[in-house]
N, C-alpha and C. Protein backbone atom coordinates (compact mmCIF):
# COMPACT_ATOMS: atom_id res chain seq x y z
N UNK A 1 88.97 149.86 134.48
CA UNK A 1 87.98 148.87 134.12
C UNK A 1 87.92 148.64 132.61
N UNK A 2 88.05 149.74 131.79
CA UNK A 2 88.14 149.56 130.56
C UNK A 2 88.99 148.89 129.64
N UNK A 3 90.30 148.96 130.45
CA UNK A 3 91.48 148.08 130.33
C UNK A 3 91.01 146.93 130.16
N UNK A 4 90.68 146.48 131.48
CA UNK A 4 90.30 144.93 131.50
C UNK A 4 89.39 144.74 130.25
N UNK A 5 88.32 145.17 130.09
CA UNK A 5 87.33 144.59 128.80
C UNK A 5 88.04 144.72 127.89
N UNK A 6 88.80 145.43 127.44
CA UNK A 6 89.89 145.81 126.19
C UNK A 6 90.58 144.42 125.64
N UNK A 7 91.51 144.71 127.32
CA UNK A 7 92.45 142.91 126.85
C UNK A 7 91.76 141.88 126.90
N UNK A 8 90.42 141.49 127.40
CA UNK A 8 89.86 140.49 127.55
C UNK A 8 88.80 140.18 125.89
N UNK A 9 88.55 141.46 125.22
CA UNK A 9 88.41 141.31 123.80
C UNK A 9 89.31 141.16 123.15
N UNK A 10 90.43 141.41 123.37
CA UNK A 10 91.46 141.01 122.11
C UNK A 10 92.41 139.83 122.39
N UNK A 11 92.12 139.46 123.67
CA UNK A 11 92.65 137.92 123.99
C UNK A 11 91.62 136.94 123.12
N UNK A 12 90.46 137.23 123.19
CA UNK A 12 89.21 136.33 122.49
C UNK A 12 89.41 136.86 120.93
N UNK A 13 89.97 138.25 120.71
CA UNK A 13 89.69 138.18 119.34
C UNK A 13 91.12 137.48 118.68
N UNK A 14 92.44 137.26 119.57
CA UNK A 14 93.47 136.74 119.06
C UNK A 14 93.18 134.73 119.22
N UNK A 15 92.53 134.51 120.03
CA UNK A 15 92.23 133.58 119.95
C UNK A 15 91.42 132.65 118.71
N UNK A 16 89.97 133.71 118.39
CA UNK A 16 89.19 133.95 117.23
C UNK A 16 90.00 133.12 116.08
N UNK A 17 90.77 134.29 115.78
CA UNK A 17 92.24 134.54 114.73
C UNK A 17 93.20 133.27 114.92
N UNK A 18 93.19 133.02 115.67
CA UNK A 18 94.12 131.92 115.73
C UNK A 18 93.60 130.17 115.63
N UNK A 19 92.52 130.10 116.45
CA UNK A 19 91.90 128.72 115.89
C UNK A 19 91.30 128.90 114.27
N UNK A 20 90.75 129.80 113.70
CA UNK A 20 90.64 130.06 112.12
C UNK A 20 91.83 129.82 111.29
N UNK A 21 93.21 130.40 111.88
CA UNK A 21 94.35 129.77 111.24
C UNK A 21 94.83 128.35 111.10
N UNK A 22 94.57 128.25 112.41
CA UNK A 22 94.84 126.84 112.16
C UNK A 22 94.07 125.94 111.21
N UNK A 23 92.90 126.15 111.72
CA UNK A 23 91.67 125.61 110.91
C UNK A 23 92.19 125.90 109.15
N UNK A 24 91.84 126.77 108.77
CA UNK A 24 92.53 127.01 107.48
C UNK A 24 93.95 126.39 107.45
N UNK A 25 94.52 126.33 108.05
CA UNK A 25 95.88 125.69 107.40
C UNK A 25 95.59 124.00 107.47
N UNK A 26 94.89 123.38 108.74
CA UNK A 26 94.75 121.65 109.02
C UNK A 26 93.59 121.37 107.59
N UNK A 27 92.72 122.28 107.20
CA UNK A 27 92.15 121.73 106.08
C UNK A 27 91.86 122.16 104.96
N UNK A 28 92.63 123.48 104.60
CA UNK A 28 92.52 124.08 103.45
C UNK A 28 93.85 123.92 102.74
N UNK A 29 94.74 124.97 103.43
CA UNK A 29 96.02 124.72 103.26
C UNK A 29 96.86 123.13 102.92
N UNK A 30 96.75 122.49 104.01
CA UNK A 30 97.38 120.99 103.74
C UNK A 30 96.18 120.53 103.01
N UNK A 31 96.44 119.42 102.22
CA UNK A 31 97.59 118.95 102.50
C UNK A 31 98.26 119.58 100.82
N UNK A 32 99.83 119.74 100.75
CA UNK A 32 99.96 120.56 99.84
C UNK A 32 100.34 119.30 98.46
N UNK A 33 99.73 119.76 97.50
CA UNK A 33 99.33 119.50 96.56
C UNK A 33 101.01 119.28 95.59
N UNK A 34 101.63 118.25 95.91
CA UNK A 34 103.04 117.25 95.16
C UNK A 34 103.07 117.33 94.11
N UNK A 35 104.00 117.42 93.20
CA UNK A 35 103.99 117.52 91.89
C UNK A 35 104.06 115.68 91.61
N UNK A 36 103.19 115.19 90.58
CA UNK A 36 103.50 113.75 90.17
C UNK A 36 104.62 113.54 89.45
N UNK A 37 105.58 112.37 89.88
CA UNK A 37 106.79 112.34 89.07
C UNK A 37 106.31 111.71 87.82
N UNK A 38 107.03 111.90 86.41
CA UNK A 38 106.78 111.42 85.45
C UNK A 38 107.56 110.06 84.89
N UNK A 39 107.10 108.71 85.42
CA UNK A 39 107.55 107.88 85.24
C UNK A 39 106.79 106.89 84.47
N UNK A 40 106.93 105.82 83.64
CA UNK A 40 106.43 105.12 82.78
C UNK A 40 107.35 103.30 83.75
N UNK A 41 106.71 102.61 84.39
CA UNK A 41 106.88 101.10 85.32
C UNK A 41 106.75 100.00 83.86
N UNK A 42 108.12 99.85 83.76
CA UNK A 42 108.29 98.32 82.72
C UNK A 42 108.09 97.40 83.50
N UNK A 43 106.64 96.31 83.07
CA UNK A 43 106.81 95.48 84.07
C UNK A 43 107.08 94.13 83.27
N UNK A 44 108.77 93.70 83.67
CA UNK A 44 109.54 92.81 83.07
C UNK A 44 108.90 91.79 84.53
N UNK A 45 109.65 90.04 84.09
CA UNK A 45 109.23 89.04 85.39
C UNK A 45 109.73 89.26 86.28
N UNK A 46 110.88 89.85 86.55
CA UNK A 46 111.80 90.16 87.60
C UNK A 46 110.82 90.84 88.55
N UNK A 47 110.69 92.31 88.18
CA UNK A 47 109.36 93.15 88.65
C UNK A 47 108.26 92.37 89.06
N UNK A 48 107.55 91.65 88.44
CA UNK A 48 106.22 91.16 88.48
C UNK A 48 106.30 90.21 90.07
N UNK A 49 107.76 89.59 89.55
CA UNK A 49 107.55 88.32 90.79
C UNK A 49 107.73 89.29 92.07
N UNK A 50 109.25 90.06 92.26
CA UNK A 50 109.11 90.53 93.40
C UNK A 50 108.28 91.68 93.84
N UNK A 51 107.73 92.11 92.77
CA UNK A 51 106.16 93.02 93.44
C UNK A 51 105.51 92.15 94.38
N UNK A 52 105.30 90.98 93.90
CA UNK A 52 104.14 90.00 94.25
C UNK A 52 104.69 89.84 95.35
N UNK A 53 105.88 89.69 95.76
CA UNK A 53 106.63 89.46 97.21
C UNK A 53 106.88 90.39 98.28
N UNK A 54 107.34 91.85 97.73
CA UNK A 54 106.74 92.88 98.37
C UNK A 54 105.42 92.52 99.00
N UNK A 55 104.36 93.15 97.99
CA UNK A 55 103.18 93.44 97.97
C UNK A 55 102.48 92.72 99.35
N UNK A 56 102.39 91.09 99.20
CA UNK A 56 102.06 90.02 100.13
C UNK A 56 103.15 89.89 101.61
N UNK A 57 104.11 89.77 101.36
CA UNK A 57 105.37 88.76 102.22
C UNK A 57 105.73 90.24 103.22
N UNK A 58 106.16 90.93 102.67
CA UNK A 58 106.82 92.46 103.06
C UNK A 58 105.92 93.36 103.97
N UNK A 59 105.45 94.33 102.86
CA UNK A 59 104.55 95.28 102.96
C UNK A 59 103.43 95.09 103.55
N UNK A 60 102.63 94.04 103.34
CA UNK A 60 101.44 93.79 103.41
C UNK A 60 99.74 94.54 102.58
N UNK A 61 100.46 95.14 101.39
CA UNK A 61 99.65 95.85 100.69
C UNK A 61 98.39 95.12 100.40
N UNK A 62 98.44 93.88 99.99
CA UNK A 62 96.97 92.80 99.80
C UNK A 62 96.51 92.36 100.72
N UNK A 63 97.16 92.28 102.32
CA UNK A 63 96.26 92.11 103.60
C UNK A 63 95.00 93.40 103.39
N UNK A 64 95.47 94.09 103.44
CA UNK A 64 94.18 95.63 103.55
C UNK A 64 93.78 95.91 102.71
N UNK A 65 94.28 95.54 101.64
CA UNK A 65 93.55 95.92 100.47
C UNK A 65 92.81 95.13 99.45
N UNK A 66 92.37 93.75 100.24
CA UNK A 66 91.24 92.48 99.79
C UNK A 66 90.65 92.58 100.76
N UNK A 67 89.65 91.74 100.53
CA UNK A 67 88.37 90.81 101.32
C UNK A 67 89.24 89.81 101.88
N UNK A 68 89.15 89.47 103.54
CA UNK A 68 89.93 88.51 104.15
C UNK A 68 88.80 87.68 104.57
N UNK A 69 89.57 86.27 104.60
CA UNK A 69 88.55 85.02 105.22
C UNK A 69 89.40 85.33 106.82
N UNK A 70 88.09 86.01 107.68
CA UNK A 70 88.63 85.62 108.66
C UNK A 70 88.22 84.54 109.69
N UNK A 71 87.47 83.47 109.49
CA UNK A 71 87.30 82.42 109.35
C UNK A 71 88.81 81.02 109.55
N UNK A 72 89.58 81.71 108.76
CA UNK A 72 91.29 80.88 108.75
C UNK A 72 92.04 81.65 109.82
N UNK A 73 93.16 81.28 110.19
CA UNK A 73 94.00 81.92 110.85
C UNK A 73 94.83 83.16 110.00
N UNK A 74 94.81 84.10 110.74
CA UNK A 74 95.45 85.13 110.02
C UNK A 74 95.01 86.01 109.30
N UNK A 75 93.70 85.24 108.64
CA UNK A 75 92.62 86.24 107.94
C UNK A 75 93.54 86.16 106.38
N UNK A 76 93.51 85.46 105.74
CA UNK A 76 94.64 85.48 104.25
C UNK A 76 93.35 86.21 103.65
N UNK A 77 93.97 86.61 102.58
CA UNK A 77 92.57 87.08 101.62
C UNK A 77 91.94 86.14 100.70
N UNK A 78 90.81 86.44 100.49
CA UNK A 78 90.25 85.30 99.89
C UNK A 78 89.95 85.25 98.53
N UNK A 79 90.05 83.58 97.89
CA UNK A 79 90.62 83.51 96.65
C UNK A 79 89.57 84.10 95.34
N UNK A 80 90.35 84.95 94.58
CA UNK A 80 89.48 85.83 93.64
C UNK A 80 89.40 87.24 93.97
N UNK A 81 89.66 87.56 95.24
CA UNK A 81 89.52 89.13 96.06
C UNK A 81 90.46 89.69 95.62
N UNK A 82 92.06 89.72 95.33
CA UNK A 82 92.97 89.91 95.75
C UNK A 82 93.16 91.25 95.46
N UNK A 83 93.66 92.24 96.33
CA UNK A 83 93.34 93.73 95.63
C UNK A 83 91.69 94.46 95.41
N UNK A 84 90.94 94.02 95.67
CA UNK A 84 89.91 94.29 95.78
C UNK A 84 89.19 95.27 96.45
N UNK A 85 89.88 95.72 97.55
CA UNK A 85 89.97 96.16 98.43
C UNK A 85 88.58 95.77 99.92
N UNK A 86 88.24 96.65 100.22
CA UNK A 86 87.46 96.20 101.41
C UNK A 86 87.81 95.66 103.37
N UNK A 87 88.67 96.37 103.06
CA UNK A 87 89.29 96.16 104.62
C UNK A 87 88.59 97.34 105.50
N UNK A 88 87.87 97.06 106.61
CA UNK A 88 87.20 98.27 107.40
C UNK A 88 87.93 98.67 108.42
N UNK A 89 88.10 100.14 108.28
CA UNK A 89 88.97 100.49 109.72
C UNK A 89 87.92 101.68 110.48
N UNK A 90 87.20 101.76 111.39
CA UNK A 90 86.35 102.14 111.92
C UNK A 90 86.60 102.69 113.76
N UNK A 91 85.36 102.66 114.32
CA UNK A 91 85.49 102.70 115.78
C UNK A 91 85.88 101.19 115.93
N UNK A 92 85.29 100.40 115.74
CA UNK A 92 85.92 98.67 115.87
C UNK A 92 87.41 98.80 116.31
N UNK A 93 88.27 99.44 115.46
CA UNK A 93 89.32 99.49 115.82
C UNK A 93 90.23 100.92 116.07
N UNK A 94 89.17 101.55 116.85
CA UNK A 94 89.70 103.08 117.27
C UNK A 94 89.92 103.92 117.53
N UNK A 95 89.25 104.00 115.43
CA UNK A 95 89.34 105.53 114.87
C UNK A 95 88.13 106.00 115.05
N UNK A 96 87.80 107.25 115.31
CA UNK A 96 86.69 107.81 115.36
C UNK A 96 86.09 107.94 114.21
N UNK A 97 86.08 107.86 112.65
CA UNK A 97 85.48 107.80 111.54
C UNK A 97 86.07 106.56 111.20
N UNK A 98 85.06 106.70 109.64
CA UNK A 98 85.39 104.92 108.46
C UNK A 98 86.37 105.16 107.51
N UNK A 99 87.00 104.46 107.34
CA UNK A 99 87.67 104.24 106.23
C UNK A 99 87.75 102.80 105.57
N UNK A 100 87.46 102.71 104.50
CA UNK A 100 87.43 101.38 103.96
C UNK A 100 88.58 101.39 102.75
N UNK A 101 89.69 100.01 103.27
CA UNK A 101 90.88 99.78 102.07
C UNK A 101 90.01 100.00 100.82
N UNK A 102 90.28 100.83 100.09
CA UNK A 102 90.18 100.95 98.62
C UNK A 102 90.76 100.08 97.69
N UNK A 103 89.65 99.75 96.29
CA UNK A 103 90.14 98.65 95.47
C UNK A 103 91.70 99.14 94.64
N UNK A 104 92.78 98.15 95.18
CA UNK A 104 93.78 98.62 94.02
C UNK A 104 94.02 97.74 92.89
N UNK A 105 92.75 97.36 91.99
CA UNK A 105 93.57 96.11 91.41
C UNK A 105 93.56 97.41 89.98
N UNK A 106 93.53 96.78 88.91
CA UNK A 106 93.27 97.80 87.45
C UNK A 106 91.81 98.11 86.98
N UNK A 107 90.87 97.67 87.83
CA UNK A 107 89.40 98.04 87.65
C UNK A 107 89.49 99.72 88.61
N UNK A 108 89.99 99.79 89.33
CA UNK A 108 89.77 101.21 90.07
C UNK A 108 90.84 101.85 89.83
N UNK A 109 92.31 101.32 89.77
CA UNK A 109 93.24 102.47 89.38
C UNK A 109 94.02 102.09 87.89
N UNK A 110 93.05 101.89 86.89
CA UNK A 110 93.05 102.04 85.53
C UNK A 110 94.22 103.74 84.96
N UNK A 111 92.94 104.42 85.71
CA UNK A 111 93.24 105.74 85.27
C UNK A 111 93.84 106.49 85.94
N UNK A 112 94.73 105.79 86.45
CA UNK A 112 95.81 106.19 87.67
C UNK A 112 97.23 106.22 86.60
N UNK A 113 97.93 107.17 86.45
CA UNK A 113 99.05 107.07 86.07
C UNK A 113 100.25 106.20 86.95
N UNK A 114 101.64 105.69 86.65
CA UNK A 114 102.53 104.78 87.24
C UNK A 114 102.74 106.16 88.18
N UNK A 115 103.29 107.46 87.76
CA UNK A 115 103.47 108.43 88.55
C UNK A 115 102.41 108.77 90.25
N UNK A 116 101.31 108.71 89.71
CA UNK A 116 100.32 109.22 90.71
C UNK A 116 100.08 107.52 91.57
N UNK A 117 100.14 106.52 90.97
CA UNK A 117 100.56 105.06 91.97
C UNK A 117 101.64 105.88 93.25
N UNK A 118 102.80 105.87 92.51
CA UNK A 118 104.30 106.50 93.18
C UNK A 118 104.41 107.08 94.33
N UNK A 119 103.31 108.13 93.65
CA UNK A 119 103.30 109.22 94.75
C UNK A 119 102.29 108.96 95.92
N UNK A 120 101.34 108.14 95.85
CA UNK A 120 100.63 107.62 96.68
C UNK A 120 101.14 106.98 97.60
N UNK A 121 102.14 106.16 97.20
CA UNK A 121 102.61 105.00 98.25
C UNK A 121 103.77 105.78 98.86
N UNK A 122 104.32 106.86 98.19
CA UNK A 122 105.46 107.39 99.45
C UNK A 122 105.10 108.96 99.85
N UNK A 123 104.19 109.24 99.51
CA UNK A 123 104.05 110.80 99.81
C UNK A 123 102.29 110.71 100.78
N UNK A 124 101.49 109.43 100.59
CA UNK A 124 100.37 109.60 101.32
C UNK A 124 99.09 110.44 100.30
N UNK A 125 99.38 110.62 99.05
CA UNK A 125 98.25 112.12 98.69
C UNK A 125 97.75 110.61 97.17
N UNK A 126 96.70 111.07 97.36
CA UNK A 126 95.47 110.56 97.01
C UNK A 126 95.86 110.90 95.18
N UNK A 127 95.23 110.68 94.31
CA UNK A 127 94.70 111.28 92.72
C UNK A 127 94.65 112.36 93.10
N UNK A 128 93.47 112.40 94.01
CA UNK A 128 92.29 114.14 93.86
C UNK A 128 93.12 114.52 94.81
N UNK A 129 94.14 114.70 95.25
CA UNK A 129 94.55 115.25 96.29
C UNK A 129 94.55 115.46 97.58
N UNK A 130 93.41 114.49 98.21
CA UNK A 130 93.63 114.69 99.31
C UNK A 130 94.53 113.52 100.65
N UNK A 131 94.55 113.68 101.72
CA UNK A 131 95.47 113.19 102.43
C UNK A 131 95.09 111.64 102.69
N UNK A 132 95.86 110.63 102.55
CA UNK A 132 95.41 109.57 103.30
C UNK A 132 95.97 109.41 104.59
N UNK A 133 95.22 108.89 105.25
CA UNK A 133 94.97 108.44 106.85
C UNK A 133 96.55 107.55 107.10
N UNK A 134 96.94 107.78 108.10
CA UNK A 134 98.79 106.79 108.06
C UNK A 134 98.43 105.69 108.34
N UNK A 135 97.26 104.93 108.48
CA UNK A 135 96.80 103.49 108.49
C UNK A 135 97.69 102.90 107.41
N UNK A 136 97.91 103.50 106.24
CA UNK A 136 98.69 103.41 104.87
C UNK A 136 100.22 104.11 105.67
N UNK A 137 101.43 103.08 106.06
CA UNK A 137 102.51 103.76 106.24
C UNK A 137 103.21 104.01 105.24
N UNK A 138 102.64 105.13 104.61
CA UNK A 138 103.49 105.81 103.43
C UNK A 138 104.61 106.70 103.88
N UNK A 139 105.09 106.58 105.19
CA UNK A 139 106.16 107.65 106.05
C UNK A 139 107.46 106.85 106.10
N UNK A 140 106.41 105.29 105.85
CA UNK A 140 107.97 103.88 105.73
C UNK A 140 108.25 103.89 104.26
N UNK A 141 107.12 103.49 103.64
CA UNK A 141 107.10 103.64 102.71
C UNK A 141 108.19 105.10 101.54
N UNK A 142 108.04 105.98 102.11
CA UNK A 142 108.76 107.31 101.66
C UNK A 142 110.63 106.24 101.45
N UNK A 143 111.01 105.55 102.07
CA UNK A 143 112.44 104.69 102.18
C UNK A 143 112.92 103.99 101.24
N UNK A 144 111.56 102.86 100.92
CA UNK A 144 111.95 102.42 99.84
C UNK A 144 112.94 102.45 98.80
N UNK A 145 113.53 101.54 98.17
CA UNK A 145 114.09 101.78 97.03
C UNK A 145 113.36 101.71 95.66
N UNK A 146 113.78 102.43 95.12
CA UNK A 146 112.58 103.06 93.70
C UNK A 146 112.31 102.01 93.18
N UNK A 147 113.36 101.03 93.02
CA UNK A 147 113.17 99.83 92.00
C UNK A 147 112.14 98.84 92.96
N UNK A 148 111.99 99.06 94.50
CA UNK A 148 111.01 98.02 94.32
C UNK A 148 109.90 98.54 94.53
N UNK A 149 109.47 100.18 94.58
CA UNK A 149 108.21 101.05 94.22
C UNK A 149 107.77 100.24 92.92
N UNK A 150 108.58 100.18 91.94
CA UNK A 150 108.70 100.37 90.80
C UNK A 150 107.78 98.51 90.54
N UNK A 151 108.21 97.79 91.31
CA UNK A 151 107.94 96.56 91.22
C UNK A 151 106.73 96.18 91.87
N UNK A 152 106.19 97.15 92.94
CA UNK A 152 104.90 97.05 93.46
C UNK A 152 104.08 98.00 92.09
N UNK A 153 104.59 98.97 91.93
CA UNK A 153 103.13 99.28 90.65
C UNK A 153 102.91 98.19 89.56
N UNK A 154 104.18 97.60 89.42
CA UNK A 154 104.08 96.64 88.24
C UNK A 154 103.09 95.33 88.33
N UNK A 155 103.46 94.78 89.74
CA UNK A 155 102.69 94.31 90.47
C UNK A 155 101.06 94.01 90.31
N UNK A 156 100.71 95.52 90.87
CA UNK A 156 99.15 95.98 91.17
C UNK A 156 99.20 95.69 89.57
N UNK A 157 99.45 96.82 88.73
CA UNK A 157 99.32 96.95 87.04
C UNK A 157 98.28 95.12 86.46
N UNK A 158 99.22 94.33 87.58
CA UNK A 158 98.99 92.47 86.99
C UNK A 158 97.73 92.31 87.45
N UNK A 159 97.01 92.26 88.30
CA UNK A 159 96.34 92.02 89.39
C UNK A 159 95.21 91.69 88.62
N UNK A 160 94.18 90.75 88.35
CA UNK A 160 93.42 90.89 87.88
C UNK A 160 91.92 91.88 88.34
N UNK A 161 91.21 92.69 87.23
CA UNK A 161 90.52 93.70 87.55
C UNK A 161 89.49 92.76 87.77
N UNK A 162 89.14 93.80 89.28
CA UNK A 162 88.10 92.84 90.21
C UNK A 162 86.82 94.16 90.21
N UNK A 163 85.71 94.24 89.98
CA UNK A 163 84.56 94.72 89.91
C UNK A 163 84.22 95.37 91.20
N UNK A 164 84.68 96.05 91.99
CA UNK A 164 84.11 96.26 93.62
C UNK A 164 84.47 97.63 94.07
N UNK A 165 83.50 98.43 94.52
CA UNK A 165 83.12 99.81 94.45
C UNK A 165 83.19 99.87 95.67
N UNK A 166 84.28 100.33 96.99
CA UNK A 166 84.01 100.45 97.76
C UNK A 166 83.71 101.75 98.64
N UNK A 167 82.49 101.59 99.84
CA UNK A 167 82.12 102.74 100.20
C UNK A 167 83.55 104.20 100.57
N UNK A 168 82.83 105.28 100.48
CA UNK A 168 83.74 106.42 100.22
C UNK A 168 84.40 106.51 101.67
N UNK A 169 85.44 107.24 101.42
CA UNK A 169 86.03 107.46 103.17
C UNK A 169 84.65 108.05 103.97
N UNK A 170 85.47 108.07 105.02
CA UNK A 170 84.50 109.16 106.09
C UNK A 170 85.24 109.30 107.54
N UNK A 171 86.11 110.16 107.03
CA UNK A 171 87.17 110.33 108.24
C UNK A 171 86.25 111.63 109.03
N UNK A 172 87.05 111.14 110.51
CA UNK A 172 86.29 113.02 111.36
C UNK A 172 87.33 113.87 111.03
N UNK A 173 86.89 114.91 111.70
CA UNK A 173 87.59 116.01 111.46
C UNK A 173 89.08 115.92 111.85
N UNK A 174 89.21 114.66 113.69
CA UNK A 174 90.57 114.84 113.95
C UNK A 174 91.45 113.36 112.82
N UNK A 175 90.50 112.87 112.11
CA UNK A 175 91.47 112.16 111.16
C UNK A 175 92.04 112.68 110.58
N UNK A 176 90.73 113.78 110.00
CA UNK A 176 91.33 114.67 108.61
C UNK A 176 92.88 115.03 109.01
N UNK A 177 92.48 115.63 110.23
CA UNK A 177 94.00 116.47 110.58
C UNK A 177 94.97 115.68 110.56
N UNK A 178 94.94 114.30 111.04
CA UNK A 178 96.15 113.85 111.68
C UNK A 178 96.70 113.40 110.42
N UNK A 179 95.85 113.13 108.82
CA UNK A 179 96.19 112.80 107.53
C UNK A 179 96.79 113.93 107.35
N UNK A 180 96.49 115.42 107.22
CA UNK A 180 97.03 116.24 106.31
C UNK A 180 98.68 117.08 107.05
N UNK A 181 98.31 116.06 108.51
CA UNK A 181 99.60 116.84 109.18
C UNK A 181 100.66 115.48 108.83
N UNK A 182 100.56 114.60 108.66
CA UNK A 182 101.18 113.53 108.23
C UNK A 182 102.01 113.48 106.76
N UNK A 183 101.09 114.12 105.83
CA UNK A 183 101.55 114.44 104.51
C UNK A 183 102.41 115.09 104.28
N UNK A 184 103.29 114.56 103.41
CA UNK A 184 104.74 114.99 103.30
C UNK A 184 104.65 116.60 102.59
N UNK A 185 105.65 117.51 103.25
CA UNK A 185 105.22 118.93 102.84
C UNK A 185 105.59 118.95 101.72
N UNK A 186 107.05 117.95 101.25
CA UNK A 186 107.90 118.37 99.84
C UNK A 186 108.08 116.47 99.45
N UNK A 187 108.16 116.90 97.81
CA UNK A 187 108.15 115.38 96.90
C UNK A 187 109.80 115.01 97.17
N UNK A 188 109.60 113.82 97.94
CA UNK A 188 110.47 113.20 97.80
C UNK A 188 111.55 112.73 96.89
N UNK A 189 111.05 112.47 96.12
CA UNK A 189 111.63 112.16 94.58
C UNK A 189 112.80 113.69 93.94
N UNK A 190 112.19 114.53 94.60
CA UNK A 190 113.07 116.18 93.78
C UNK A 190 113.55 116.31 94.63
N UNK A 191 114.03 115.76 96.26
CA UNK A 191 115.75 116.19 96.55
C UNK A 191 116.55 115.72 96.58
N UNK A 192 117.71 116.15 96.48
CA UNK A 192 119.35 116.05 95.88
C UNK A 192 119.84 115.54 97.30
N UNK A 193 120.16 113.88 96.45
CA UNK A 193 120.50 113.42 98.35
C UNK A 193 121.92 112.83 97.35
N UNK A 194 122.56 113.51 96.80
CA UNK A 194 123.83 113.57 96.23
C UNK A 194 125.01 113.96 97.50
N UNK A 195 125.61 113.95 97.46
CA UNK A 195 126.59 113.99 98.99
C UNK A 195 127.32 115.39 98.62
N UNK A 196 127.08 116.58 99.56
CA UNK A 196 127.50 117.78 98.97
C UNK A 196 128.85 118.22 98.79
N UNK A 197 129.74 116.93 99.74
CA UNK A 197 131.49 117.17 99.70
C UNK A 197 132.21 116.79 98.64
């Protein structure tokens, strides 16, 4: 009989031990903290125009990240917004917590280095470090070619700074996770995709 209570405490205490691990690793541990590459974005017209073509035509970085008239077909963003951010992604469409597109014009990421832009759009990790939600496909994004990374920061850099403070995330807990399990473990940018033959 003693047996039984024995293994039946240390099944619960390995269990214990084991959702705490996890737990510590889905929100302490991840998401792991990228080194920022050190890059300085010349933004010549070449850059400027095809950012602007990315950004809109491509990517769709200024659909989600303005105020849309959805009022028109398609919902374009509306004129003066652009970058502004304010796109709501909610239960409306889903997710069990809020997230609201954040402003990217140069009023909110002023004090954003070209590096920490970079690393945002292909690695998913925030300034402060933490994970963004893959609503942002920074996993496609990771593909890109540098030069037209390089042409979307230059891009945003143009944008005129738009005044608009938008409310803070508020992901649940299984967002959190599904952000920090999403986040790239290692910086893209530091491996050697040199051909080893």
């Amino acid at each position: 009989m003693r047996w039984i209570i024995r293994t039946v405490a240390a099944l619960i205490g390995i269990t214990v031990l084991g959702v705490a691990g996890v737990w510590l690793y889905l929100f302490v541990i991840l998401p792991r903290d990228l080194p920022v590459p050190d890059l300085a974005v010349e933004a010549t017209p070449a850059r400027l125009e095809r950012g602007e073509y990315l950004a809109t035509a491509v990517y769709g970085c200024i659909y989600c990240h303005s105020e849309r008239d959805w009022s028109l077909f398609g919902g374009p963003p509306k004129p003066g917004r652009i970058g502004a951010g304010g796109e709501l992604f909610d239960q409306s469409v889903g997710l069990s917590g809020m997230i609201v597109a954040p402003n990217i014009t140069p009023y909110h990421v002023a004090d954003w280095s070209d590096g920490e832009i970079y690393r945002a759009i292909v690695s998913g990790l925030h300034k402060d470090g933490y994970a963004f939600f893959p609503i942002m496909p920074f996993d496609v994004y990771l593909y890109l070619d540098n030069e037209d990374i390089y042409s979307i920061i230059a891009y945003l850099r143009a944008l005129e700074p738009i005044e608009n403070d938008t409310p803070p995330r508020n992901p649940s807990r299984m967002m959190q996770m599904i952000g920090n399990l999403r986040a790239l473990p290692h910086a893209p940018w530091e491996i050697d995709t040199s051909d080893p033959v």
